[in-house]
C-alpha atoms as a PDB file:
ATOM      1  CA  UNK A   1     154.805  86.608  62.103  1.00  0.00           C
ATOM      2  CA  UNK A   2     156.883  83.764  63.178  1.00  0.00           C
ATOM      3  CA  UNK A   3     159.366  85.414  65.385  1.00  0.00           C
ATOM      4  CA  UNK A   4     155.809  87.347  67.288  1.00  0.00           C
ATOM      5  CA  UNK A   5     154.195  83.461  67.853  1.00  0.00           C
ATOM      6  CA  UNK A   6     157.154  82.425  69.490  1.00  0.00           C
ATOM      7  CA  UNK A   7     157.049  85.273  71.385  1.00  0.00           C
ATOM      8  CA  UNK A   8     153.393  84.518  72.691  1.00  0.00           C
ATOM      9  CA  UNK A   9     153.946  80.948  73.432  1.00  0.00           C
ATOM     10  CA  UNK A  10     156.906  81.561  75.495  1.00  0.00           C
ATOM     11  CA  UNK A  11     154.538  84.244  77.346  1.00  0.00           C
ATOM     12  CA  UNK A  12     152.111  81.447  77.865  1.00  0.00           C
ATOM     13  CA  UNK A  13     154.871  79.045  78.750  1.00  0.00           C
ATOM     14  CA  UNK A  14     155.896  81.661  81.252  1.00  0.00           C
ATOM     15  CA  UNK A  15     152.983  82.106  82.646  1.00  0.00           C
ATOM     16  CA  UNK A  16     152.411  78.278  83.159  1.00  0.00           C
ATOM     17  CA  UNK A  17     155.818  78.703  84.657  1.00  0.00           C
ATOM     18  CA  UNK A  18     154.809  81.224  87.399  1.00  0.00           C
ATOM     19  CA  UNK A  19     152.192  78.575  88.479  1.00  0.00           C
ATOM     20  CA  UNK A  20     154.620  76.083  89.158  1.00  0.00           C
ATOM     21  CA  UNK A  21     157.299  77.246  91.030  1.00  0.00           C
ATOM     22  CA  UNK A  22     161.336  78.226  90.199  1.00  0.00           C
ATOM     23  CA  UNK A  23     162.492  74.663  91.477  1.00  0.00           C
ATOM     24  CA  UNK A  24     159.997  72.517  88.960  1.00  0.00           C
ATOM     25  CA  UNK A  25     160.418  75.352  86.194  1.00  0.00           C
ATOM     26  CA  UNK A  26     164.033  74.602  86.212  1.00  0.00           C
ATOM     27  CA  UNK A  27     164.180  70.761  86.011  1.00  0.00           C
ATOM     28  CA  UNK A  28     161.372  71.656  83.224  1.00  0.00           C
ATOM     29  CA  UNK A  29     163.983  73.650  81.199  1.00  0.00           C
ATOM     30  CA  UNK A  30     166.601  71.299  82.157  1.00  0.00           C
ATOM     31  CA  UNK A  31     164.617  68.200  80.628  1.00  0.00           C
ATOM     32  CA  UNK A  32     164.035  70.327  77.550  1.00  0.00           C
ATOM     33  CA  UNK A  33     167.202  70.955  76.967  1.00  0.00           C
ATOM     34  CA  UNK A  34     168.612  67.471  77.078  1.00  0.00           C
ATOM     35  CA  UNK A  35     165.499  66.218  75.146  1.00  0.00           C
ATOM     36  CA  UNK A  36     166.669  68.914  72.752  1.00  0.00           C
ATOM     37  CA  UNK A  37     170.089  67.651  71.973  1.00  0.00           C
ATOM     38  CA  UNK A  38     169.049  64.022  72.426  1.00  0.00           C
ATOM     39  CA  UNK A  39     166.879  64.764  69.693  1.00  0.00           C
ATOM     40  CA  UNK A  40     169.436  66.953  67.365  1.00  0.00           C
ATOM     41  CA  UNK A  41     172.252  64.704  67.515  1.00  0.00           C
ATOM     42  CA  UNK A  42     170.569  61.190  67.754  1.00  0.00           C
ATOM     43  CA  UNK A  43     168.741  61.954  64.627  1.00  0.00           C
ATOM     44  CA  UNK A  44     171.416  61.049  62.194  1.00  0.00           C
ATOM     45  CA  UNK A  45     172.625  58.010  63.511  1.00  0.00           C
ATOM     46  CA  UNK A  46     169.452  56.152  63.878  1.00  0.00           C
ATOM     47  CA  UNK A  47     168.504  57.169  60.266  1.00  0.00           C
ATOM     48  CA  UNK A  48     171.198  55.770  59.472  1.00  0.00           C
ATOM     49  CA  UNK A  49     171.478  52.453  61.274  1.00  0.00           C
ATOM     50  CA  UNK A  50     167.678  52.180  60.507  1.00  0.00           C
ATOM     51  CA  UNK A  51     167.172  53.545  57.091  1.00  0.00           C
ATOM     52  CA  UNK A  52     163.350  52.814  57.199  1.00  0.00           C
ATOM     53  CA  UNK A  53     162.858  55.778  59.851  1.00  0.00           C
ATOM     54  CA  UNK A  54     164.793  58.023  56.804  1.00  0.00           C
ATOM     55  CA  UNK A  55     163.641  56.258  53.799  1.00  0.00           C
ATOM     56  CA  UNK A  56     160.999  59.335  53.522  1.00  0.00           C
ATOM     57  CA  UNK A  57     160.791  63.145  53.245  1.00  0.00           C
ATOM     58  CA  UNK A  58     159.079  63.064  57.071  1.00  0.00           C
ATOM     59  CA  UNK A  59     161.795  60.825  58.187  1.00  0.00           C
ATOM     60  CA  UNK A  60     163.747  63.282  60.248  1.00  0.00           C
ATOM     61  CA  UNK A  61     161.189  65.172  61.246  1.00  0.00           C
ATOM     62  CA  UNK A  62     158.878  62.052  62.781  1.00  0.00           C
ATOM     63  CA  UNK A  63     162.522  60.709  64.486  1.00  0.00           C
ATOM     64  CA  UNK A  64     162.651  64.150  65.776  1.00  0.00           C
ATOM     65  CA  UNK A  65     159.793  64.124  67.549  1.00  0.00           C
ATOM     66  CA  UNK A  66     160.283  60.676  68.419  1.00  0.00           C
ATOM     67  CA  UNK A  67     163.304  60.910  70.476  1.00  0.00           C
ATOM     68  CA  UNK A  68     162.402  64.370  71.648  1.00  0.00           C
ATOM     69  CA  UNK A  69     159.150  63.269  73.258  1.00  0.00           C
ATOM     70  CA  UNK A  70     160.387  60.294  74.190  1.00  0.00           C
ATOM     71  CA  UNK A  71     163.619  61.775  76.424  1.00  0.00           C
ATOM     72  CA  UNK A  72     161.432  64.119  77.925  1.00  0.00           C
ATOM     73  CA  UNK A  73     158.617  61.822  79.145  1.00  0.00           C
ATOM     74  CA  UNK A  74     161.459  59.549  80.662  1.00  0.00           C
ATOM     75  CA  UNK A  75     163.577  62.794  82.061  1.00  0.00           C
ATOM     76  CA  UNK A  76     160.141  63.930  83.719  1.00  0.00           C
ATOM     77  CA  UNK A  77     159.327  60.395  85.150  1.00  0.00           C
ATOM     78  CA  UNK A  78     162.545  60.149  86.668  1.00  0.00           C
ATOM     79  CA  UNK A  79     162.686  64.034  87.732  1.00  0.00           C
ATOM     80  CA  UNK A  80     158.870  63.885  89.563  1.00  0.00           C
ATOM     81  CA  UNK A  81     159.983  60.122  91.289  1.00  0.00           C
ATOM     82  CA  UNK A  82     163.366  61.602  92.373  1.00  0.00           C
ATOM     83  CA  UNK A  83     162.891  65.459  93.012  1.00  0.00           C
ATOM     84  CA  UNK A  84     159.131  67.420  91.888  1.00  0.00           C
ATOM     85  CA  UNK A  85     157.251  64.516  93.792  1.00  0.00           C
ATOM     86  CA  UNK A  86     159.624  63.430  96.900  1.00  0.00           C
ATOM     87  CA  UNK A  87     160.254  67.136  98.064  1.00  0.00           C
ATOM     88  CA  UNK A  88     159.732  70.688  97.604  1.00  0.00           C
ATOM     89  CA  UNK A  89     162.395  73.561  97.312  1.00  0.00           C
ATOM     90  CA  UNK A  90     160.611  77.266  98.238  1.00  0.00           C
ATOM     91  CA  UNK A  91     162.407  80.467  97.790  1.00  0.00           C
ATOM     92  CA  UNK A  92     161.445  84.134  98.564  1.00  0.00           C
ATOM     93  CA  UNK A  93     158.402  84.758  96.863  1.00  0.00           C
ATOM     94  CA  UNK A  94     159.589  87.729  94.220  1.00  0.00           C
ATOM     95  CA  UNK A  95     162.521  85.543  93.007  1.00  0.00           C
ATOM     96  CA  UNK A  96     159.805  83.053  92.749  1.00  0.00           C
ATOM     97  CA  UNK A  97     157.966  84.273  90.808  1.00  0.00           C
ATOM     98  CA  UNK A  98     160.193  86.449  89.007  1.00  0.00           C
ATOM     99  CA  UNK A  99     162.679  83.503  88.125  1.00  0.00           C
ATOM    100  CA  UNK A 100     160.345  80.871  87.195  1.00  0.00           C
ATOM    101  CA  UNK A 101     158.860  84.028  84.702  1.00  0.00           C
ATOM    102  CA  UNK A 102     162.266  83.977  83.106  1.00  0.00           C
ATOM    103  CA  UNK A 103     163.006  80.241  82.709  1.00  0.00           C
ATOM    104  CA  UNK A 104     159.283  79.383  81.971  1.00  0.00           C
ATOM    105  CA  UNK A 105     159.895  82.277  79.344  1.00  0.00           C
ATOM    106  CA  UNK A 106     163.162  80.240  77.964  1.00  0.00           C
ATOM    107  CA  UNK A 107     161.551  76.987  78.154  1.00  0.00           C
ATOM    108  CA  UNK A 108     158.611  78.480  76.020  1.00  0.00           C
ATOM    109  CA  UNK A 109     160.960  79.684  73.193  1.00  0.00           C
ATOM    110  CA  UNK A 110     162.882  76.088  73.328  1.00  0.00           C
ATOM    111  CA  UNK A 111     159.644  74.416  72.549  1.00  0.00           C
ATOM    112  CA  UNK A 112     158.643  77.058  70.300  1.00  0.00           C
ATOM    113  CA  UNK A 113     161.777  77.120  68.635  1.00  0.00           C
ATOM    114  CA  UNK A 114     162.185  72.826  68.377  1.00  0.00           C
ATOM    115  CA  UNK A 115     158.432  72.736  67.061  1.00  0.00           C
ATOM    116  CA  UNK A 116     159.765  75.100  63.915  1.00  0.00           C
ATOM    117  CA  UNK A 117     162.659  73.295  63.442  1.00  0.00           C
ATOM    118  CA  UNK A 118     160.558  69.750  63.187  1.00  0.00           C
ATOM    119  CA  UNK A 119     158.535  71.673  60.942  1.00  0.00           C
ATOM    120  CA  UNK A 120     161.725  73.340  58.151  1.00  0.00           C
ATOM    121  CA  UNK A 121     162.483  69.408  58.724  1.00  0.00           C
ATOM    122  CA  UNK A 122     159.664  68.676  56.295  1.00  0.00           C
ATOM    123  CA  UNK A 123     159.209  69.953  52.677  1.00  0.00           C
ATOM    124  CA  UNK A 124     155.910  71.271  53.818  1.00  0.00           C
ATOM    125  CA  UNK A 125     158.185  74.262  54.936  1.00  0.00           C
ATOM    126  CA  UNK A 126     158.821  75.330  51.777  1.00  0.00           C
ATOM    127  CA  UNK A 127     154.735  75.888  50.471  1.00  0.00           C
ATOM    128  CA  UNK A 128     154.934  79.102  48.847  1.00  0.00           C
ATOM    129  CA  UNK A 129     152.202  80.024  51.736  1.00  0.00           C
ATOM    130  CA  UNK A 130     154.675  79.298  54.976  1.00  0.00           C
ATOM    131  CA  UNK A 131     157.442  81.184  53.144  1.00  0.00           C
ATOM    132  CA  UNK A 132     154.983  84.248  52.663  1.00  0.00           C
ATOM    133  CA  UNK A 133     154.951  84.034  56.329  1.00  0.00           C
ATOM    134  CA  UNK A 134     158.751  83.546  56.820  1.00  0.00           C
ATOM    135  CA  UNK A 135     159.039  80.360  57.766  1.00  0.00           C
ATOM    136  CA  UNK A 136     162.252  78.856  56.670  1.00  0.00           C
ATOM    137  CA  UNK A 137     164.045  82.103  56.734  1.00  0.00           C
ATOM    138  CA  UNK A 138     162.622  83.329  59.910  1.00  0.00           C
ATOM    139  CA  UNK A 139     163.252  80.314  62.320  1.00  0.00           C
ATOM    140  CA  UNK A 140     166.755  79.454  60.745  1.00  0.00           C
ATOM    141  CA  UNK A 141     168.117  83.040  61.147  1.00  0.00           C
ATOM    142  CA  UNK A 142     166.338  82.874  65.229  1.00  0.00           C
ATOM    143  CA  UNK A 143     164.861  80.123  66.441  1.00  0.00           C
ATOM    144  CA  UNK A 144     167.314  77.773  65.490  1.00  0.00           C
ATOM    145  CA  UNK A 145     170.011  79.316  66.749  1.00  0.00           C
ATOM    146  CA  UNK A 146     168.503  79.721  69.702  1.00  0.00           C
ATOM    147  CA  UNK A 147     168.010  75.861  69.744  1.00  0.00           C
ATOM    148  CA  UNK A 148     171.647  75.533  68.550  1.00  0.00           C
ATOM    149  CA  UNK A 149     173.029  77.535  71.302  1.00  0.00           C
ATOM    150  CA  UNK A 150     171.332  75.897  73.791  1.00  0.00           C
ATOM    151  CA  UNK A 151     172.641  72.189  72.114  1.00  0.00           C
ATOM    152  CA  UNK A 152     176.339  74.127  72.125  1.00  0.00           C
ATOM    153  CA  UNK A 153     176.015  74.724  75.717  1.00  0.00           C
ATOM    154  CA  UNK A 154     175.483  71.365  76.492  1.00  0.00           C
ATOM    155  CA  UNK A 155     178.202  69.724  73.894  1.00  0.00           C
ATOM    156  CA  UNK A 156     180.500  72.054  75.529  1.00  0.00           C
ATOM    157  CA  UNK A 157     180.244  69.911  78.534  1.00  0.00           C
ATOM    158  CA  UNK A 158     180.096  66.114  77.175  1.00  0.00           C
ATOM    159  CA  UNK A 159     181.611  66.826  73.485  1.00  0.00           C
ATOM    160  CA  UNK A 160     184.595  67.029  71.844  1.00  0.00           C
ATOM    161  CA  UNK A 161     186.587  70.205  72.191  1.00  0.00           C
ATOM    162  CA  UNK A 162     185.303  71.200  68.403  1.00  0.00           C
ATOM    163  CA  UNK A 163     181.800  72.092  69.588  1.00  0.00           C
ATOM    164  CA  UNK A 164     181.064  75.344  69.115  1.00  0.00           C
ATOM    165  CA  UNK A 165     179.196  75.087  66.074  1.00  0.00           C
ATOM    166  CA  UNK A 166     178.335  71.211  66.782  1.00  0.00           C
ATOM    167  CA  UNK A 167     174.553  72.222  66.906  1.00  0.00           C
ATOM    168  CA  UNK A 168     174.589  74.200  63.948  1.00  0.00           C
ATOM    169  CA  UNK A 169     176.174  71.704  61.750  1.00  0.00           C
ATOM    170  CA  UNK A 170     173.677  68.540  62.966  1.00  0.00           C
ATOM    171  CA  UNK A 171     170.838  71.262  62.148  1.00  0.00           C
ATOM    172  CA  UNK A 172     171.820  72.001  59.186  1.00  0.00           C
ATOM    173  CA  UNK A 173     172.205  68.279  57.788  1.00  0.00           C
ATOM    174  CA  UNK A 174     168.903  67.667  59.267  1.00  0.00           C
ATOM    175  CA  UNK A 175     167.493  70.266  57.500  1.00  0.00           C
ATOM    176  CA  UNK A 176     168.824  69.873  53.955  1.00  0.00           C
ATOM    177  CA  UNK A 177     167.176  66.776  53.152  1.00  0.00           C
ATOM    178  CA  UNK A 178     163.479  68.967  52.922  1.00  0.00           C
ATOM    179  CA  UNK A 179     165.149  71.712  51.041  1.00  0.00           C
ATOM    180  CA  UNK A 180     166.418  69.120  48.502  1.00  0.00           C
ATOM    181  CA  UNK A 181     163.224  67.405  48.292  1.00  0.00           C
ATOM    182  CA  UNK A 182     161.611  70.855  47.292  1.00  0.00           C
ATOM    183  CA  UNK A 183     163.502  71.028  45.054  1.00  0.00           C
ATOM    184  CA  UNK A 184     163.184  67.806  43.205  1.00  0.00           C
ATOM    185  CA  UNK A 185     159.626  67.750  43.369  1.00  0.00           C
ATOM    186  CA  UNK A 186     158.415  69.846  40.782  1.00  0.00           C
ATOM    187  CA  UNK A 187     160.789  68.026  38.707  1.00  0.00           C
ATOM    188  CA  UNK A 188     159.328  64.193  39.261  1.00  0.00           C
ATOM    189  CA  UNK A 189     155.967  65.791  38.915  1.00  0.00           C
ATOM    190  CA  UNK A 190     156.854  66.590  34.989  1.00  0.00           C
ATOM    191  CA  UNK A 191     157.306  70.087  35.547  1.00  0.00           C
ATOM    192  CA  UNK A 192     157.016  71.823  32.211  1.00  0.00           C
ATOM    193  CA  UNK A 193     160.065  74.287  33.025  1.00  0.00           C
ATOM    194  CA  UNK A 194     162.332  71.482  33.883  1.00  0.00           C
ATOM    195  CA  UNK A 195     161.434  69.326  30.574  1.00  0.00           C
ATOM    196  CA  UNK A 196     164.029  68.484  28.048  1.00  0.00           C
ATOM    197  CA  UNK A 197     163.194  70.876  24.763  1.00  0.00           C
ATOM    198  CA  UNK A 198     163.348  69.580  21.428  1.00  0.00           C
ATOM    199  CA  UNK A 199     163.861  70.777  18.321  1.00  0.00           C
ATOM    200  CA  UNK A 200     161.435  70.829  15.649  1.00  0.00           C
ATOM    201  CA  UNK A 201     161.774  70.999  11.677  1.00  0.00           C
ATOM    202  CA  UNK A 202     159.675  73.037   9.916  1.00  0.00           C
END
């Protein structure tokens, strides 16, 4: 189910994509990308410099977003002043359309695949309802390493030469905070399974 609604918003990311062009379909992607790993590796460090955007269970997932959207907005002010709105590239009208297809199909499983992660980020991911559907399983086995390896490809390039599994490890912290909290929970809330027995005489 999850893996089929990526599918159809990258199809309708694609198809935004054909609209557009190849030349403003690829400094979309691009912007995405960096957004991305903004996102993914900034995370940590302002949660904990500022332990008030941490200091709850939504914590990573509303600095997520946060630094996401807020890359991305800058990234496309800068790209439309500088490139999209000062000049445009054409090409032959079958790579056109063809290419911005395929990146507008990349971009779509990017945003697809960040918006899942933001959402495992949360203990809301693990409602016995979101699991039926595969959540947690689903977009850690795909759609975060999709994510990941586009993350890896970037650290490649600015990190350290231990990068190849960068992405995944940042992820993974990011993640176990909700999977921990899911766990707790039933036990705070007086959980009759998780209650000390005692013994009585008779």
């Amino acid at each position: 189910m999850v893996f089929w609604a990526g599918i159809l918003a990258a199809a309708l990311v694609a198809w935004f994509a054909v609209r557009i062009g190849f030349y403003e379909t690829w400094i979309m992607l691009f912007n995405l990308v960096i957004s991305a790993y903004l996102s993914i590796f900034l995370t940590p460090v302002i949660t904990a410099v500022v332990p008030a955007a941490g200091s709850t269970a939504y914590g990573n997932a509303l600095t997520l977003i946060a630094i996401a959207l807020g890359a991305f907005l800058i990234l496309h002010g800068l790209s439309f002043s500088f490139l999209t709105g000062q000049f445009r590239v054409s090409f032959p009208q079958v790579f056109d359309r063809v290419g911005s297809g395929l990146l507008g199909f990349l971009a779509g499983l990017l945003i697809w695949g960040f918006a899942a992660l933001v959402i495992c980020a949360t203990p809301i991911s693990q409602n016995s309802f979101l699991r039926g559907l595969g959540l947690p399983s689903t977009v850690e086995d795909t759609n975060v390493a999709y994510v990941a390896w586009w993350c890896n490809a970037v650290n490649t390039m600015v990190g350290t030469n231990d990068s190849e599994r960068a992405a995944q490890e940042a992820i993974r912290q990011l993640l176990e905070p909700a999977k921990e909290e899911s766990v707790q929970k039933p036990i705070e809330q007086g959980d009759p399974a998780s209650a000390p027995r005692t013994l009585s005489n008779h």
